[in-house]
C-alpha atoms as a PDB file:
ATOM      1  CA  UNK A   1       0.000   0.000   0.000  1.00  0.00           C
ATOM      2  CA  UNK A   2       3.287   2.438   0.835  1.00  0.00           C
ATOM      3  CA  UNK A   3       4.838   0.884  -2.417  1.00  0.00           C
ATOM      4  CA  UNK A   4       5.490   3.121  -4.687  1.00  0.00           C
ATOM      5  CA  UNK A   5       3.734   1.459  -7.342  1.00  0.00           C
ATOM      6  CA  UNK A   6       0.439   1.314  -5.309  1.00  0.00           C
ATOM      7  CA  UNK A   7       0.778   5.170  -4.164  1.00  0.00           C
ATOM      8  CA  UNK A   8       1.607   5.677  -8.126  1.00  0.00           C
ATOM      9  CA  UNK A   9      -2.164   4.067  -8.985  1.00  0.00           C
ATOM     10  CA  UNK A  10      -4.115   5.502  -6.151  1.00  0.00           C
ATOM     11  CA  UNK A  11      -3.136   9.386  -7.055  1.00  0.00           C
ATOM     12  CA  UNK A  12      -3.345   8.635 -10.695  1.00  0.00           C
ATOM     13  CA  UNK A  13      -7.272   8.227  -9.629  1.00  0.00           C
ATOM     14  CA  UNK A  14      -7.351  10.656  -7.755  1.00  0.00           C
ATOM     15  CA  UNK A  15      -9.190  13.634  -8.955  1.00  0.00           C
ATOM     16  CA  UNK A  16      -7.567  16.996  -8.312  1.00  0.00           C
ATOM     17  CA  UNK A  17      -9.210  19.784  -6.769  1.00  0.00           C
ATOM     18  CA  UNK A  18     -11.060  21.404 -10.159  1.00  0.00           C
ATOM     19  CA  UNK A  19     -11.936  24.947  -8.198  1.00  0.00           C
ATOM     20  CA  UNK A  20     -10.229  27.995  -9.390  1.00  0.00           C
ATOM     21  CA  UNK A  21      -8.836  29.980  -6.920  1.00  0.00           C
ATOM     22  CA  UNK A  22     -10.171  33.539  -6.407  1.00  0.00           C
ATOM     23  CA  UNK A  23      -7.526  36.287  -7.281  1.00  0.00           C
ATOM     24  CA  UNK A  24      -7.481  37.496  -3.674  1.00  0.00           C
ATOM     25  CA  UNK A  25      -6.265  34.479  -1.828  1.00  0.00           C
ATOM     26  CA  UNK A  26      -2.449  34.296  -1.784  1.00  0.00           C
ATOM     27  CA  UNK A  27      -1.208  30.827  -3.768  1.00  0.00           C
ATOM     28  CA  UNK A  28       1.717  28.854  -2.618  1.00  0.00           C
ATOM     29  CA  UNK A  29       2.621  25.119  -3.745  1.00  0.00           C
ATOM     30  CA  UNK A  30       4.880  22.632  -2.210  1.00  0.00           C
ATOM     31  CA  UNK A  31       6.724  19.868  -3.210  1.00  0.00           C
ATOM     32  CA  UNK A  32       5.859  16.098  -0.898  1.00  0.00           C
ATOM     33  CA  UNK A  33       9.305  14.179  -2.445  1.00  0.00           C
ATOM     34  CA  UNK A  34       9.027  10.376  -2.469  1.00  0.00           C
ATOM     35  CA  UNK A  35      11.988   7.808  -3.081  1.00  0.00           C
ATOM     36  CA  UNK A  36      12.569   4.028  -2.582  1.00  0.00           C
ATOM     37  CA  UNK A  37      15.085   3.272  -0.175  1.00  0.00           C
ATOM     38  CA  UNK A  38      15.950   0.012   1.534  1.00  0.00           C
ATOM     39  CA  UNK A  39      12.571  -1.435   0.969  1.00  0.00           C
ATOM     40  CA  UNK A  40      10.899   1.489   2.469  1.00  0.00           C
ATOM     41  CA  UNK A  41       9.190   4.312   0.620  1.00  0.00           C
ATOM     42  CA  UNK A  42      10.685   7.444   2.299  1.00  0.00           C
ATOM     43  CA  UNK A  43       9.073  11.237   2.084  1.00  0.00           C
ATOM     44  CA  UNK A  44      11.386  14.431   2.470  1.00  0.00           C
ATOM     45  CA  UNK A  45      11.053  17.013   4.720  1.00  0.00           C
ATOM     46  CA  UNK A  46      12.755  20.352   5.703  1.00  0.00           C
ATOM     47  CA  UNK A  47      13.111  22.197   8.667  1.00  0.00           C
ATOM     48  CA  UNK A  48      13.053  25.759   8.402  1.00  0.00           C
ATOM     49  CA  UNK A  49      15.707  28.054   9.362  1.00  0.00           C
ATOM     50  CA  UNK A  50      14.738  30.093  12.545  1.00  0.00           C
ATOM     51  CA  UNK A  51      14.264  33.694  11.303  1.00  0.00           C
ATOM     52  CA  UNK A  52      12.240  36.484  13.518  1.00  0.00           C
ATOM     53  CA  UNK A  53       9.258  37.446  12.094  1.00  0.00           C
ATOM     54  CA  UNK A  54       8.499  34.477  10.567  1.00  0.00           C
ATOM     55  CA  UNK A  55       5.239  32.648  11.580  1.00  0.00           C
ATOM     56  CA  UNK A  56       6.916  28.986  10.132  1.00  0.00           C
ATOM     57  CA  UNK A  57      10.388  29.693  11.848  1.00  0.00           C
ATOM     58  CA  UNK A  58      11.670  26.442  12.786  1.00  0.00           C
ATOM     59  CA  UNK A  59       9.056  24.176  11.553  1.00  0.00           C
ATOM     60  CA  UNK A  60       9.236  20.905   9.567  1.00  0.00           C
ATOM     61  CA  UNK A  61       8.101  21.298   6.227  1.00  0.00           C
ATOM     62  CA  UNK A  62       7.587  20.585   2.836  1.00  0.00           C
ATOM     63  CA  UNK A  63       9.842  22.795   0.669  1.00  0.00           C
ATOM     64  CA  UNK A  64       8.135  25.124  -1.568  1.00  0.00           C
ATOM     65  CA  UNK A  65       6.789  28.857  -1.131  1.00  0.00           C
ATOM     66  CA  UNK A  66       4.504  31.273  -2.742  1.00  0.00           C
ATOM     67  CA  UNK A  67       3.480  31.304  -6.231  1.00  0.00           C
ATOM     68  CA  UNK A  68       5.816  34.629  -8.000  1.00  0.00           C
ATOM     69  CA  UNK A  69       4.323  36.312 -11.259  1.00  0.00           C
ATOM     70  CA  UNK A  70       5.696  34.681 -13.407  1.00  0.00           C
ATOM     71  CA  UNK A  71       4.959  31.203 -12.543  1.00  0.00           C
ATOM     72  CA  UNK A  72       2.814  29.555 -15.372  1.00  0.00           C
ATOM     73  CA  UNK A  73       0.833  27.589 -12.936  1.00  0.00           C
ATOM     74  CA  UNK A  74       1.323  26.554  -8.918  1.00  0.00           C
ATOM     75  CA  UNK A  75       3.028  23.687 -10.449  1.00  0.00           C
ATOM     76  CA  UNK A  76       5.832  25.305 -11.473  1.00  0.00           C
ATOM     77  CA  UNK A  77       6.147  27.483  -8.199  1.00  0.00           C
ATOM     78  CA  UNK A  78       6.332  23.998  -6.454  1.00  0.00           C
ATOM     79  CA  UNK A  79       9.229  23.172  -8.956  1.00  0.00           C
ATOM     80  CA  UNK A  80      10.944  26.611  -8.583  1.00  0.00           C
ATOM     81  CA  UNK A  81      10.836  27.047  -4.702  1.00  0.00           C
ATOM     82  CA  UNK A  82      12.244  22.942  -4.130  1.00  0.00           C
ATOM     83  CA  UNK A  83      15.286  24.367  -6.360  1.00  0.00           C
ATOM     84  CA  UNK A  84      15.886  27.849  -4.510  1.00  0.00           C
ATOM     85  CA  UNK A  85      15.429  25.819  -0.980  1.00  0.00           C
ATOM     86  CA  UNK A  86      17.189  22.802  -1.423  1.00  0.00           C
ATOM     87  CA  UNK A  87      19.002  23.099  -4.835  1.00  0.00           C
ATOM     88  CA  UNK A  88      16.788  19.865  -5.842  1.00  0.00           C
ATOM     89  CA  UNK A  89      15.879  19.741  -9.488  1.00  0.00           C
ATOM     90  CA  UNK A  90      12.221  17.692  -9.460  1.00  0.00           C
ATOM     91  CA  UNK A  91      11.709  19.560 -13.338  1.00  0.00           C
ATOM     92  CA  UNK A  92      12.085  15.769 -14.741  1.00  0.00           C
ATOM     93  CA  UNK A  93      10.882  13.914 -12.274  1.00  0.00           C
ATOM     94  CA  UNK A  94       7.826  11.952 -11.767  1.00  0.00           C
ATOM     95  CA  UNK A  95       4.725  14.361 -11.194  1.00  0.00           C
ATOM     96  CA  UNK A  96       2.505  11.171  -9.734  1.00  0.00           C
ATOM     97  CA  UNK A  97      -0.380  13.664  -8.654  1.00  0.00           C
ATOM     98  CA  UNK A  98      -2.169  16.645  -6.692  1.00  0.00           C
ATOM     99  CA  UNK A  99      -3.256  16.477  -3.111  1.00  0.00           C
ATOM    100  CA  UNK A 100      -6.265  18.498  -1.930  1.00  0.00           C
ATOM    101  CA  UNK A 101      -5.327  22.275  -1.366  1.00  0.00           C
ATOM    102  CA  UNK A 102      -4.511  23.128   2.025  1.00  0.00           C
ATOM    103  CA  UNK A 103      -4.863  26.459   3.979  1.00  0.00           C
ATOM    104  CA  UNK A 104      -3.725  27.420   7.003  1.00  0.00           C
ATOM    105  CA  UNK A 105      -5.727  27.406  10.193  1.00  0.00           C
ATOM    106  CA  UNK A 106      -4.211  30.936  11.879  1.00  0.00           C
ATOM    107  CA  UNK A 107      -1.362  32.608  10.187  1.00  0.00           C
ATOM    108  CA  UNK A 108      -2.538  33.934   7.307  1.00  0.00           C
ATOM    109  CA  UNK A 109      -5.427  32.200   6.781  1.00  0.00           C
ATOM    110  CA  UNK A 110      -6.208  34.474   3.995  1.00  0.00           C
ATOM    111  CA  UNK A 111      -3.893  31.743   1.016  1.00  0.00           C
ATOM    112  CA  UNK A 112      -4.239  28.364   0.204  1.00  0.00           C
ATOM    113  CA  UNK A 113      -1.415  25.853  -0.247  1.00  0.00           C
ATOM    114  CA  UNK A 114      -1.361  23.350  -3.333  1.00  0.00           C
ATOM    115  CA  UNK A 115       0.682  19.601  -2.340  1.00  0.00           C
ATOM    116  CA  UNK A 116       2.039  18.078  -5.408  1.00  0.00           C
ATOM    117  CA  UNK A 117       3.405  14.454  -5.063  1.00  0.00           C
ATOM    118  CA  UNK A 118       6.938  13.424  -7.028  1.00  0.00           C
ATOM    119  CA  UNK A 119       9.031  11.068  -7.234  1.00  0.00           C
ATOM    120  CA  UNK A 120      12.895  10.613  -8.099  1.00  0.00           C
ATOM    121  CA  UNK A 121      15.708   8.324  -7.617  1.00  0.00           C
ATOM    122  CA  UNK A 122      18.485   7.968  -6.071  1.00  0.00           C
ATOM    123  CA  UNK A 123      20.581   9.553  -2.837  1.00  0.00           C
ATOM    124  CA  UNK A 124      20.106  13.719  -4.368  1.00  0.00           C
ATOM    125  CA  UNK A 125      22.848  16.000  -2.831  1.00  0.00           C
ATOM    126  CA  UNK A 126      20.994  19.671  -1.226  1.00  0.00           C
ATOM    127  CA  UNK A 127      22.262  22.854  -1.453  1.00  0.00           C
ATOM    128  CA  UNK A 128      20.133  24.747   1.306  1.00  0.00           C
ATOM    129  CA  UNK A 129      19.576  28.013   1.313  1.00  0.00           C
ATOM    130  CA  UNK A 130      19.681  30.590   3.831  1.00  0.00           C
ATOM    131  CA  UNK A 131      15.289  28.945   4.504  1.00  0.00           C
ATOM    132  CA  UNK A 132      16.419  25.979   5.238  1.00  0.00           C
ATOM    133  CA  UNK A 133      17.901  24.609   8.099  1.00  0.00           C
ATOM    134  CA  UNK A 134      17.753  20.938   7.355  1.00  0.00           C
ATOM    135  CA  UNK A 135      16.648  18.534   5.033  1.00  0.00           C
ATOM    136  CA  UNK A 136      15.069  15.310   6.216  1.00  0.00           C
ATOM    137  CA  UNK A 137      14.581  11.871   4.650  1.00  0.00           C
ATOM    138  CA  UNK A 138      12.058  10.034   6.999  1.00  0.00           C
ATOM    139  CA  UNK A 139      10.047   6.567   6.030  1.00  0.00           C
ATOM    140  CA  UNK A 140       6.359   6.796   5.485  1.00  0.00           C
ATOM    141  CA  UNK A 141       5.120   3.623   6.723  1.00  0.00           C
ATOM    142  CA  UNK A 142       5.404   4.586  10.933  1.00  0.00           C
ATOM    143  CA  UNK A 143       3.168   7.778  10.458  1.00  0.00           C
ATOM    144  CA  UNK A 144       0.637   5.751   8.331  1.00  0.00           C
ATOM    145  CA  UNK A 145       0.244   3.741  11.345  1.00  0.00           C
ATOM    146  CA  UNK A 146       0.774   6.238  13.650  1.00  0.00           C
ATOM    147  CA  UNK A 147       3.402   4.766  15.731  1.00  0.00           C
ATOM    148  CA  UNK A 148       5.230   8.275  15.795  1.00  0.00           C
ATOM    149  CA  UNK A 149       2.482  10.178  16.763  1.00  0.00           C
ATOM    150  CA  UNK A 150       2.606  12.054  19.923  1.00  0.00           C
ATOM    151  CA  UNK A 151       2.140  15.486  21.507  1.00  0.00           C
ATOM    152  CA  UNK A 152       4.131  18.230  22.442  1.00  0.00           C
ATOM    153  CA  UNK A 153       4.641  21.599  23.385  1.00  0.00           C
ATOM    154  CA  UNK A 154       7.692  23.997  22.282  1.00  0.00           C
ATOM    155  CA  UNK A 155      10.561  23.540  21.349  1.00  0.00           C
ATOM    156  CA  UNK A 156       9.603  20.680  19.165  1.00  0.00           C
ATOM    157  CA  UNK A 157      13.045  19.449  18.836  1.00  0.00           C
ATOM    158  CA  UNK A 158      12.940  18.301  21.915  1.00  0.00           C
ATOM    159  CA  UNK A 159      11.720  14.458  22.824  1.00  0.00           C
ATOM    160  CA  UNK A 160       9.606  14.620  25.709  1.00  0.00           C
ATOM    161  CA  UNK A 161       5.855  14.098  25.191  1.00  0.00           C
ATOM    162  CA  UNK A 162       3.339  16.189  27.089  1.00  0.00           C
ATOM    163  CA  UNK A 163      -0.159  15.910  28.103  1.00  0.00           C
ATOM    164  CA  UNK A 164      -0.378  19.642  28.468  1.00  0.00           C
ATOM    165  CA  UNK A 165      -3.743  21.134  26.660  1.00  0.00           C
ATOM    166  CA  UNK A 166      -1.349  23.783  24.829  1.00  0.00           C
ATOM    167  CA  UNK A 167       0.325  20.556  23.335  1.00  0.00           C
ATOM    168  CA  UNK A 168       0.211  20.021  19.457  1.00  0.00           C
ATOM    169  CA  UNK A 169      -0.343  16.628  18.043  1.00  0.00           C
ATOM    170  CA  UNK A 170       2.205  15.744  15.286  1.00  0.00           C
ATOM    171  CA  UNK A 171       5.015  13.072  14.271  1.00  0.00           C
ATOM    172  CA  UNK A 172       8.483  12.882  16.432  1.00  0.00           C
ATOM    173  CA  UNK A 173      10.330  11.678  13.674  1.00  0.00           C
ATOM    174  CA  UNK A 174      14.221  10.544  14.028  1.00  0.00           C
ATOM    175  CA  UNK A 175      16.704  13.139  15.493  1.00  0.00           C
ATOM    176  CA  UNK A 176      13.753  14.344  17.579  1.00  0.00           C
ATOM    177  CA  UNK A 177      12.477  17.032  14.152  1.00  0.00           C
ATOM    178  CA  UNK A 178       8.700  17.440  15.527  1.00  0.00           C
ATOM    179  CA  UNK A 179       6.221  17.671  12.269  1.00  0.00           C
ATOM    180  CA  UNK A 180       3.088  19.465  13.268  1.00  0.00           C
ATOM    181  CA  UNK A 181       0.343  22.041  12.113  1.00  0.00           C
ATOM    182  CA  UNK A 182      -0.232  22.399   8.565  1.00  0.00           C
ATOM    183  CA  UNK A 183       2.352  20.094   7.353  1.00  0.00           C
ATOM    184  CA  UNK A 184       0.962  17.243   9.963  1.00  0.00           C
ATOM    185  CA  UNK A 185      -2.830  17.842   7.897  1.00  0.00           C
ATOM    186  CA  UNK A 186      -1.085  17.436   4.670  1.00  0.00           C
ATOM    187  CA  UNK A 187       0.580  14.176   5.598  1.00  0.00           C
ATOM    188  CA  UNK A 188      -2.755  12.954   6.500  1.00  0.00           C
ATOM    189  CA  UNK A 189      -4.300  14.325   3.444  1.00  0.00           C
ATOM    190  CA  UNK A 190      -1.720  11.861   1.585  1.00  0.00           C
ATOM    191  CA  UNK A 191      -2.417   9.066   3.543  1.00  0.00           C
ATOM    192  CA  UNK A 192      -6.347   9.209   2.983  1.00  0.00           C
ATOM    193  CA  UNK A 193      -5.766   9.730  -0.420  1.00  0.00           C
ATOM    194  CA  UNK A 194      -3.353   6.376  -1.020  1.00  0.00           C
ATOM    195  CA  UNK A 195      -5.186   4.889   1.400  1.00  0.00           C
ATOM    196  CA  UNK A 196      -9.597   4.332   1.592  1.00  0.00           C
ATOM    197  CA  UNK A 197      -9.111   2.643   4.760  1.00  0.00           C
ATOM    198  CA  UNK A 198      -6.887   5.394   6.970  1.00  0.00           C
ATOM    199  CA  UNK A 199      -8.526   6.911  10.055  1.00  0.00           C
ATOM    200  CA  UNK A 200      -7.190  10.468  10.641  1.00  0.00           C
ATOM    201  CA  UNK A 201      -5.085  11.124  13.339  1.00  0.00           C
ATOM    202  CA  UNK A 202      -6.063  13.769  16.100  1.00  0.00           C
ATOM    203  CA  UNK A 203      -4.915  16.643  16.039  1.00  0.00           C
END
């Protein structure tokens, strides 16, 4: 079901969202990176570089950004901002499909966010940019079953779990990188769109 050939089928039947998006909402685009590696289908994630003034400082991610002018479509922004953030060409690779649009629940709420699913090969060298702290290769298969799901309150980085009702709900992944908020919804969005039978984690 994590196979790459199965997630392949599933998002080639997957209808994309058809709705146009009014002029007034700001459109960004990320990129959700898949490989094969050691049996395992992995997914790659970035952490963002801590910056004042930034709502997303810190946070695990999915690279990408906001759509410029002269983008043809959010497609290419998703294409454009992987290469400025991570100096990862995904031009050629596999497009396999389009998630459901996204939009955040607070910050900004006023833009919605367009997931677009690749795929490439191989062990890619990254050239981060000053956005990007990290970049993270992390299997799929223990967040579809939600063995890595636990909450937390700041910092994220750190491994304690918390009962706490400020905590967020998201996936501790390996090296203690804490995937939450928006990013957490979009993970789920993939898995319920590879997947009929997955039960959304809380948030």
């Amino acid at each position: 079901m994590l196979d790459l050939r199965s997630i392949r089928r599933r998002l080639r039947d997957h209808e994309p969202d058809p709705h146009a998006i009014d002029s007034r909402v700001r459109q960004a685009a990320v990129a959700v990176v898949l490989r094969e590696r050691d049996d395992d289908t992995e997914v790659l994630f970035i952490k963002r570089a801590e910056r004042p003034g930034d709502p997303w400082s810190g946070h695990m991610a999915f690279p990408g950004g906001h759509r410029d002018p002269e983008d043809a479509d959010l497609l290419a922004a998703a294409i454009r901002e992987t290469f400025e953030e991570i100096g990862l060409d995904i031009s050629s690779a596999a497009m396999l499909g389009e998630l459901p649009r996204q939009r955040p629940m607070s910050v900004r709420s006023n833009m919605l966010v367009a997931p677009f699913v690749f795929e490439i090969d191989g062990n890619p060298q990254f050239a981060p940019n000053h956005e990007v702290a990290a970049v993270v290769w992390t299997p799929l298969a223990p967040m579809h079953r939600g063995d890595n799901v636990k909450r937390s309150i700041p910092p994220f980085d750190e491994d304690g779990a918390s009962n706490d009702p400020s905590a967020f709900s998201g996936f501790r992944l390996r090296g203690g990188h804490f995937v939450w908020g928006m990013t957490y919804r979009m993970v789920q969005t993939f898995f319920e769109t590879i997947d009929p039978a997955y039960r959304r984690q809380p948030d």
